[in-house]
C-alpha atoms as a PDB file:
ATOM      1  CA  UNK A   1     -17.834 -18.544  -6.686  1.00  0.00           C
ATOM      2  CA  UNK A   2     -20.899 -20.069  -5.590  1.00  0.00           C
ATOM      3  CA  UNK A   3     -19.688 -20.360  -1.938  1.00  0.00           C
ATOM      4  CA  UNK A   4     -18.554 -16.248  -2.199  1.00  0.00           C
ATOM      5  CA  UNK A   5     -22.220 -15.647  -3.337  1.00  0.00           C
ATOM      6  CA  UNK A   6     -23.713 -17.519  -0.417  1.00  0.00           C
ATOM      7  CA  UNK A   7     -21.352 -16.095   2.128  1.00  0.00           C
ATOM      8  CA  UNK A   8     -21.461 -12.642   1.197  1.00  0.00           C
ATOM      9  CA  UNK A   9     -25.046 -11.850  -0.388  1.00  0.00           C
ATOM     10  CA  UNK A  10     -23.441  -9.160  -2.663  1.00  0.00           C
ATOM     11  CA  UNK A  11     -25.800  -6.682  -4.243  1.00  0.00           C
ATOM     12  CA  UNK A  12     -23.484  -6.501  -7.136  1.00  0.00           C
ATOM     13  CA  UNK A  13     -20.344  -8.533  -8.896  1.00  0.00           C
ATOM     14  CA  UNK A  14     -18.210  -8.533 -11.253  1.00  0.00           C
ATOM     15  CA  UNK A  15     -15.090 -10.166 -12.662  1.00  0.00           C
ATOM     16  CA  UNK A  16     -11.959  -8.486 -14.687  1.00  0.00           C
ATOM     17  CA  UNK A  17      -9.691  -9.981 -16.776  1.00  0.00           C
ATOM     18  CA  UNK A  18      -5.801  -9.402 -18.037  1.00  0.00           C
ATOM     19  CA  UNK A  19      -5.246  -8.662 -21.679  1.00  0.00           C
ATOM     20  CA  UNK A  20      -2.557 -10.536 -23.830  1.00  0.00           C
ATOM     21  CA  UNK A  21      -1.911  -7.041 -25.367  1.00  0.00           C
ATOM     22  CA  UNK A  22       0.835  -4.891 -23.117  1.00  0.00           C
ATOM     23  CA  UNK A  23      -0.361  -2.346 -20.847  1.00  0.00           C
ATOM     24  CA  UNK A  24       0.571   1.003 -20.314  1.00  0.00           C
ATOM     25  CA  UNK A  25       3.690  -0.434 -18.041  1.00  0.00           C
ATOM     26  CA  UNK A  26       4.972  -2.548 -20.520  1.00  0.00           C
ATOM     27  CA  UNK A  27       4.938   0.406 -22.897  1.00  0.00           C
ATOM     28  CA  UNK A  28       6.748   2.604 -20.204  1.00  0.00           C
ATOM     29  CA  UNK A  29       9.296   0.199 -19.458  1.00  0.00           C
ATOM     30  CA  UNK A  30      10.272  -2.118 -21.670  1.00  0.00           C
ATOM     31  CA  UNK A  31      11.451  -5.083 -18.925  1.00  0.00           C
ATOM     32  CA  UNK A  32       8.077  -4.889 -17.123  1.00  0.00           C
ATOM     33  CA  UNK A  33       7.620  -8.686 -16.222  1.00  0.00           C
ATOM     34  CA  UNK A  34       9.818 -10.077 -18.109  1.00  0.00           C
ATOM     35  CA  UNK A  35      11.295 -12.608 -16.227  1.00  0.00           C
ATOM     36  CA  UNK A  36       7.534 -13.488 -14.841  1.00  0.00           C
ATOM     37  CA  UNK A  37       6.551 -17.048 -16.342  1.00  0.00           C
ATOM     38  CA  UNK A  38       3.383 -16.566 -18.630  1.00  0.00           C
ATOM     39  CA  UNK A  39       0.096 -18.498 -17.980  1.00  0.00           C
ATOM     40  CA  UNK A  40       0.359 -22.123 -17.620  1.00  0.00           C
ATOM     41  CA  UNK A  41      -1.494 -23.448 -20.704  1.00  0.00           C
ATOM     42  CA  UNK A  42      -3.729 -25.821 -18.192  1.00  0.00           C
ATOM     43  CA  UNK A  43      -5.117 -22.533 -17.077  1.00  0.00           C
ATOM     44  CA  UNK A  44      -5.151 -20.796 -20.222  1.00  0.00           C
ATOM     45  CA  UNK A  45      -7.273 -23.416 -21.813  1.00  0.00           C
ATOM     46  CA  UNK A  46      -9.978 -22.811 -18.488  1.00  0.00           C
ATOM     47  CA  UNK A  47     -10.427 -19.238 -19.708  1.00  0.00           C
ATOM     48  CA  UNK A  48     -12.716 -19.394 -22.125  1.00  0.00           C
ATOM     49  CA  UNK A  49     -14.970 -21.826 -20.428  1.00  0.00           C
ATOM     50  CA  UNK A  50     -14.681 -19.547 -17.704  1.00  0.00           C
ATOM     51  CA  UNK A  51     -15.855 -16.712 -19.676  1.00  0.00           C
ATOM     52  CA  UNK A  52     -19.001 -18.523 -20.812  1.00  0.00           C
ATOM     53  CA  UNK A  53     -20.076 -19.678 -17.414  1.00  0.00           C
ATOM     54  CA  UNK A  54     -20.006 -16.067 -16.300  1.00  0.00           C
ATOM     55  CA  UNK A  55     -22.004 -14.944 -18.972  1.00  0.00           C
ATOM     56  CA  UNK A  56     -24.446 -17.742 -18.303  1.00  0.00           C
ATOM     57  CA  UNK A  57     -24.960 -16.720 -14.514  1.00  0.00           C
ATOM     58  CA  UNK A  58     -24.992 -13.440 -15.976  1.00  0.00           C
ATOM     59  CA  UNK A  59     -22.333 -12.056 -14.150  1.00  0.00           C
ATOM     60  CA  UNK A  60     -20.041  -9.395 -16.090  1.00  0.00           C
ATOM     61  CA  UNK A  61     -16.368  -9.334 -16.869  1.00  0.00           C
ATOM     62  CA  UNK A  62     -14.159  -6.409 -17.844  1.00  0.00           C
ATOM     63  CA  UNK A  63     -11.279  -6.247 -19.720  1.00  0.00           C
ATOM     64  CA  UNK A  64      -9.909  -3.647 -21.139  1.00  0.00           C
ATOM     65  CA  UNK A  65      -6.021  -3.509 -23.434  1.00  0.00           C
ATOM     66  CA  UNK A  66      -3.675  -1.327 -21.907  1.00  0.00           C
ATOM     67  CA  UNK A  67      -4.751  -2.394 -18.483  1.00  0.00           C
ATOM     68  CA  UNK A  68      -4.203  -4.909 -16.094  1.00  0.00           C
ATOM     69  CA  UNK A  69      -6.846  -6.601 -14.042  1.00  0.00           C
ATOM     70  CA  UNK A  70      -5.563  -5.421 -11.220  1.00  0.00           C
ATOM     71  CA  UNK A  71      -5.646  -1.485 -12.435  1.00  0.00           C
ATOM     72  CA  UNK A  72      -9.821  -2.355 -13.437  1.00  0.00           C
ATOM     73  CA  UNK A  73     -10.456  -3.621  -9.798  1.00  0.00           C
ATOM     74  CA  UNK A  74      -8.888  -0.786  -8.544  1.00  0.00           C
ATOM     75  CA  UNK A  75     -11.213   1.713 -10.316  1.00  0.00           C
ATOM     76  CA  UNK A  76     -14.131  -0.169  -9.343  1.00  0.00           C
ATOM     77  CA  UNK A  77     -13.232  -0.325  -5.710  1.00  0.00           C
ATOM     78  CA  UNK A  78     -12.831   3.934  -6.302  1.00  0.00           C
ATOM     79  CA  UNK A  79     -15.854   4.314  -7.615  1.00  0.00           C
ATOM     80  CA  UNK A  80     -17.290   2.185  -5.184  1.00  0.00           C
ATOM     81  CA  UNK A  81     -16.095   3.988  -2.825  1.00  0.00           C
ATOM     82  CA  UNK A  82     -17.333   7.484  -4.348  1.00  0.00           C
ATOM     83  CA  UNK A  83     -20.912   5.782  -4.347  1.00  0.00           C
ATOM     84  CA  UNK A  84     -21.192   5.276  -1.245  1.00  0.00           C
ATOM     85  CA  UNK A  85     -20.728   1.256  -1.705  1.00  0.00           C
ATOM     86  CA  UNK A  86     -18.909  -1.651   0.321  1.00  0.00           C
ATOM     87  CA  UNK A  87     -16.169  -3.276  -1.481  1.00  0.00           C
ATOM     88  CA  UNK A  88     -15.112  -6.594  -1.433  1.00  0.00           C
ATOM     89  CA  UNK A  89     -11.838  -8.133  -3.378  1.00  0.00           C
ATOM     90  CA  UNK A  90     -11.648 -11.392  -3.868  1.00  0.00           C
ATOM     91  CA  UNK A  91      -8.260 -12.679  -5.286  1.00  0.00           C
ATOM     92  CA  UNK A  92      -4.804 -13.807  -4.402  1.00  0.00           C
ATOM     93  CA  UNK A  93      -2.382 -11.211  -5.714  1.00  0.00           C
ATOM     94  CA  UNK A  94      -1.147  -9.072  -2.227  1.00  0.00           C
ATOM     95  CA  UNK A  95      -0.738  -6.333  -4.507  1.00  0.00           C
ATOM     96  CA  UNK A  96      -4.633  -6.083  -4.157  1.00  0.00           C
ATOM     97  CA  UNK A  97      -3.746  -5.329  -0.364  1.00  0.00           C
ATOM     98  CA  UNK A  98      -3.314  -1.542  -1.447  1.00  0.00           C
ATOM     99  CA  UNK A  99      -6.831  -1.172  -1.413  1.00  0.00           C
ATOM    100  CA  UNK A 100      -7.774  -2.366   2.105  1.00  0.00           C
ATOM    101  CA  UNK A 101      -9.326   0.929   3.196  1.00  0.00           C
ATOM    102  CA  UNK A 102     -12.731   1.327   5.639  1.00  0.00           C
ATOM    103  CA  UNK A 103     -15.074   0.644   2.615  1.00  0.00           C
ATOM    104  CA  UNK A 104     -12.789  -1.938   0.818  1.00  0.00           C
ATOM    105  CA  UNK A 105     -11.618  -5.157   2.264  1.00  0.00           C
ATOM    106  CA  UNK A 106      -9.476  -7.925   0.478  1.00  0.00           C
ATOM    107  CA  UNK A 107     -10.431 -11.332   1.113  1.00  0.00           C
ATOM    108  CA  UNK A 108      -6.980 -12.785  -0.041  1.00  0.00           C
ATOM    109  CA  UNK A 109      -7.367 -16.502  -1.147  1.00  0.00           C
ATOM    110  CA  UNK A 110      -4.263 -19.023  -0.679  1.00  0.00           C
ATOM    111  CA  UNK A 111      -3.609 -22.965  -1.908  1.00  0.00           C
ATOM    112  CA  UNK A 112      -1.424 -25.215  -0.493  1.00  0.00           C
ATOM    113  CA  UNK A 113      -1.090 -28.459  -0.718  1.00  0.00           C
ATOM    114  CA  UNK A 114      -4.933 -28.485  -2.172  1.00  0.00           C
ATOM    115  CA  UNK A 115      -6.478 -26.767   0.668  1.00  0.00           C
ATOM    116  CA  UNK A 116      -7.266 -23.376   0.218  1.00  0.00           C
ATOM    117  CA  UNK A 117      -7.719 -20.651   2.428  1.00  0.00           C
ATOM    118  CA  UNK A 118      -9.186 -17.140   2.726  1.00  0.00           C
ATOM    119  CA  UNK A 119      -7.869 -14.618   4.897  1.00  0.00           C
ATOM    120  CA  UNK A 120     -10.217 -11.129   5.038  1.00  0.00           C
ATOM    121  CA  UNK A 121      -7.969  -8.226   5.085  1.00  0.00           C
ATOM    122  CA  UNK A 122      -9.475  -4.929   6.948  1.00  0.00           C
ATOM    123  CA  UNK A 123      -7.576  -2.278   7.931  1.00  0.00           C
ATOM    124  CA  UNK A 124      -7.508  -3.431  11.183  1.00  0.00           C
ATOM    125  CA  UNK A 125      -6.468  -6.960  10.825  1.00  0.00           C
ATOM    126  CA  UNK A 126      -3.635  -5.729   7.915  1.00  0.00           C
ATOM    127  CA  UNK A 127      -2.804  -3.537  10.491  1.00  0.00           C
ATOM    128  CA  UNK A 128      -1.945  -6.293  12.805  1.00  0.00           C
ATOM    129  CA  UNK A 129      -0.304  -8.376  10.049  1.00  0.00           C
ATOM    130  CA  UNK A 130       2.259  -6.064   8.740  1.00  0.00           C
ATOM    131  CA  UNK A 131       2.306  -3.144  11.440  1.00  0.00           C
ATOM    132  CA  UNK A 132       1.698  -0.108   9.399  1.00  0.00           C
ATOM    133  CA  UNK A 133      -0.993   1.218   7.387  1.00  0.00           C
ATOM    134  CA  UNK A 134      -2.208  -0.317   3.737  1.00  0.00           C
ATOM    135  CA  UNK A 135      -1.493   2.852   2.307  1.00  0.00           C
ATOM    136  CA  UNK A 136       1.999   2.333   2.437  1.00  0.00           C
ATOM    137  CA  UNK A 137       2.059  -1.107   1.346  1.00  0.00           C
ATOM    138  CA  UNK A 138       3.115   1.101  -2.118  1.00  0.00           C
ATOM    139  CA  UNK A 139       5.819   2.225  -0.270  1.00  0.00           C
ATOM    140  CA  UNK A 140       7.324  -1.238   1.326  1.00  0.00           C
ATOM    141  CA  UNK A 141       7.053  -2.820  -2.450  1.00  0.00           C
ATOM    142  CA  UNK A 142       8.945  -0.109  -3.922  1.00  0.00           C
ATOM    143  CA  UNK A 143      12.008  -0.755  -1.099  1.00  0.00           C
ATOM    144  CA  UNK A 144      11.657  -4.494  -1.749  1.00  0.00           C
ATOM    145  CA  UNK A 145      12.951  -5.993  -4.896  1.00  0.00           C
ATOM    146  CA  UNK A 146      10.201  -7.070  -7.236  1.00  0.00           C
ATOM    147  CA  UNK A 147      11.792 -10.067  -9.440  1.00  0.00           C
ATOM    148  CA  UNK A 148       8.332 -11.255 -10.669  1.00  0.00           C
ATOM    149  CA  UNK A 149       7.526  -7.557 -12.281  1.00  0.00           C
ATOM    150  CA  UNK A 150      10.921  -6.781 -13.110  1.00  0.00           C
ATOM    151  CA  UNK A 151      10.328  -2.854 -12.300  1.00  0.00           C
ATOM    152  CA  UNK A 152      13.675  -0.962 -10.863  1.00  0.00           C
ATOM    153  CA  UNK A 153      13.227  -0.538  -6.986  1.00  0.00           C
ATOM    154  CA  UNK A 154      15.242   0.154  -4.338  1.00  0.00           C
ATOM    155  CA  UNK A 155      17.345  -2.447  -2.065  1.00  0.00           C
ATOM    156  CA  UNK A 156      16.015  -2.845   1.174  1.00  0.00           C
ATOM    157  CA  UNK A 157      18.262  -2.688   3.887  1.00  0.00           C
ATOM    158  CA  UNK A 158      18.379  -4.816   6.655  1.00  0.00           C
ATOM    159  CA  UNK A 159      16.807  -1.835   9.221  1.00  0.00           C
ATOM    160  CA  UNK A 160      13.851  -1.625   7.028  1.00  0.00           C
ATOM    161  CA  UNK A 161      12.857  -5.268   7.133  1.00  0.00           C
ATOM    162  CA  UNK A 162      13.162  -4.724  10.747  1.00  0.00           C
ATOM    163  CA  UNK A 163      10.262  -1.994  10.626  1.00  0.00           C
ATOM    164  CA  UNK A 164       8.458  -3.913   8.041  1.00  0.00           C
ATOM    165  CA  UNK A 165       8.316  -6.718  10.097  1.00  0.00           C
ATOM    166  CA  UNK A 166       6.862  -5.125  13.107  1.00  0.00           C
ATOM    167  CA  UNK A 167       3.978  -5.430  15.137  1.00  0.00           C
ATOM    168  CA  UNK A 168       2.319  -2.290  16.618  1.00  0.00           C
ATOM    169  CA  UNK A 169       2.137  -2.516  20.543  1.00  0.00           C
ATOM    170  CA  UNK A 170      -1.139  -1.524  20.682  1.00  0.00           C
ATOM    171  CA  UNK A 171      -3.826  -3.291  17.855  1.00  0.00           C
ATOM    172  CA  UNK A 172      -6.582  -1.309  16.915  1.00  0.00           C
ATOM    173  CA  UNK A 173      -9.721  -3.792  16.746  1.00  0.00           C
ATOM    174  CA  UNK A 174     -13.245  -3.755  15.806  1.00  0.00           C
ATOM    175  CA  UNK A 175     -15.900  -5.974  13.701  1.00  0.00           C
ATOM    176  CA  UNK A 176     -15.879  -5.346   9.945  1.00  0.00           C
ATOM    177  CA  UNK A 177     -19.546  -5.186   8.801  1.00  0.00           C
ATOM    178  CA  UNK A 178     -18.378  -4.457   5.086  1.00  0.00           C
ATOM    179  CA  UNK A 179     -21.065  -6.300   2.473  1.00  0.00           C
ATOM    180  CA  UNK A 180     -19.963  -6.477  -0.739  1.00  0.00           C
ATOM    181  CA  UNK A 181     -20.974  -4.754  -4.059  1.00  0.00           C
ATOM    182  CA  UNK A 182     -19.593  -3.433  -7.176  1.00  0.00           C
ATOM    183  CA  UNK A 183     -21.270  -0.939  -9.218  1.00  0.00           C
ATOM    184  CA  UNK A 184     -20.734  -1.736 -12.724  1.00  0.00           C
ATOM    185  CA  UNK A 185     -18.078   0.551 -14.387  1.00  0.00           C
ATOM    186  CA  UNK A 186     -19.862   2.424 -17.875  1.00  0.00           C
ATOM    187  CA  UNK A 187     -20.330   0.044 -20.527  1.00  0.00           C
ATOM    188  CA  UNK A 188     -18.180   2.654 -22.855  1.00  0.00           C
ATOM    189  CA  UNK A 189     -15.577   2.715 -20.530  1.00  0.00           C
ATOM    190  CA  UNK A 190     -15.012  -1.207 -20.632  1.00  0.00           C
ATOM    191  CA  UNK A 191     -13.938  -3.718 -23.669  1.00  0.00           C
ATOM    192  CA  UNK A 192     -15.386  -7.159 -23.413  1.00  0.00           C
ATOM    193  CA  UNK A 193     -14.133 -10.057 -25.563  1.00  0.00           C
END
């Protein structure tokens, strides 16, 4: 964290949280992660020190039942957006990747074998990863079977990993100048625990 505060000099940050309680997608189907393992009780126990660290550097954390983390950092980044801010995500769920747009980048963190890595994700560089647009990103994840969520998708078919796997021939390139900042969502809108 401290490092991502040097780096990035944000004007603004914030940090969400999942719930224990089920969200709207467990509600709406009832095998919604079920076969995903739950929190490994190392972590778990991290949490709440977590929490008070963040409220000692006075940094705030939403949460909110019936919503994943995920769902919060996308309505930030929108609002963001809106406002006329830069956006930066910091995390390592690729779902995140949806949001890449010209005022949102994902800096997608990685471990392996202790080392851990950050690779910035603009729409240029996802671009040149995956060979389509983040937009449909969406689209790609609904072909593909999703084991760890457990949601009904389609098969994909061998011709579609072929075009999901493609580069374009010509990469679009250009500096990202992005700085991050969040503006805080409405204190009514949010539960903290």
């Amino acid at each position: 964290l401290l490092k991502l505060l040097d780096e990035e000099k944000p004007d603004a940050l914030c940090v969400t949280f999942d719930r224990k309680a089920p969200t709207f997608r467990h509600l709406a189907y009832e095998g919604y992660k079920a076969q995903r393992k739950g929190m490994p009780d190392e972590l778990a126990a991290q949490l709440p020190v977590l929490k008070d660290v963040l409220a000692a550097m006075n940094i705030p954390r939403y949460e909110l039942d019936g919503w994943e983390a995920d769902d919060l950092i996308g309505t930030i980044a929108a609002r963001d957006t809106a406002a006329g801010w830069e956006t930066v995500i910091v995390t390592g769920d690729k779902d995140s990747l949806q949001l890449v747009t010209d005022s949102t980048r994902v800096k997608l963190v990685s471990t392996r074998m202790g080392q851990t890595t950050t690779k910035e994700m603009t729409p240029e560089t996802f671009r040149e990863a995956y060979g389509f647009d983040p937009v449909h990103i969406v689209d790609l994840k609904a072909l593909m079977r999703r084991n760890t969520t457990t949601m009904a998708s389609t098969q994909l078919t061998p011709w579609h990993r072929k075009v999901a796997h493609a580069t374009p021939a010509t990469p679009i390139l250009k500096p990202a100048t992005n700085r991050m900042s969040t503006p805080m969502l409405d204190r009514d809108e949010t539960a903290r625990k």
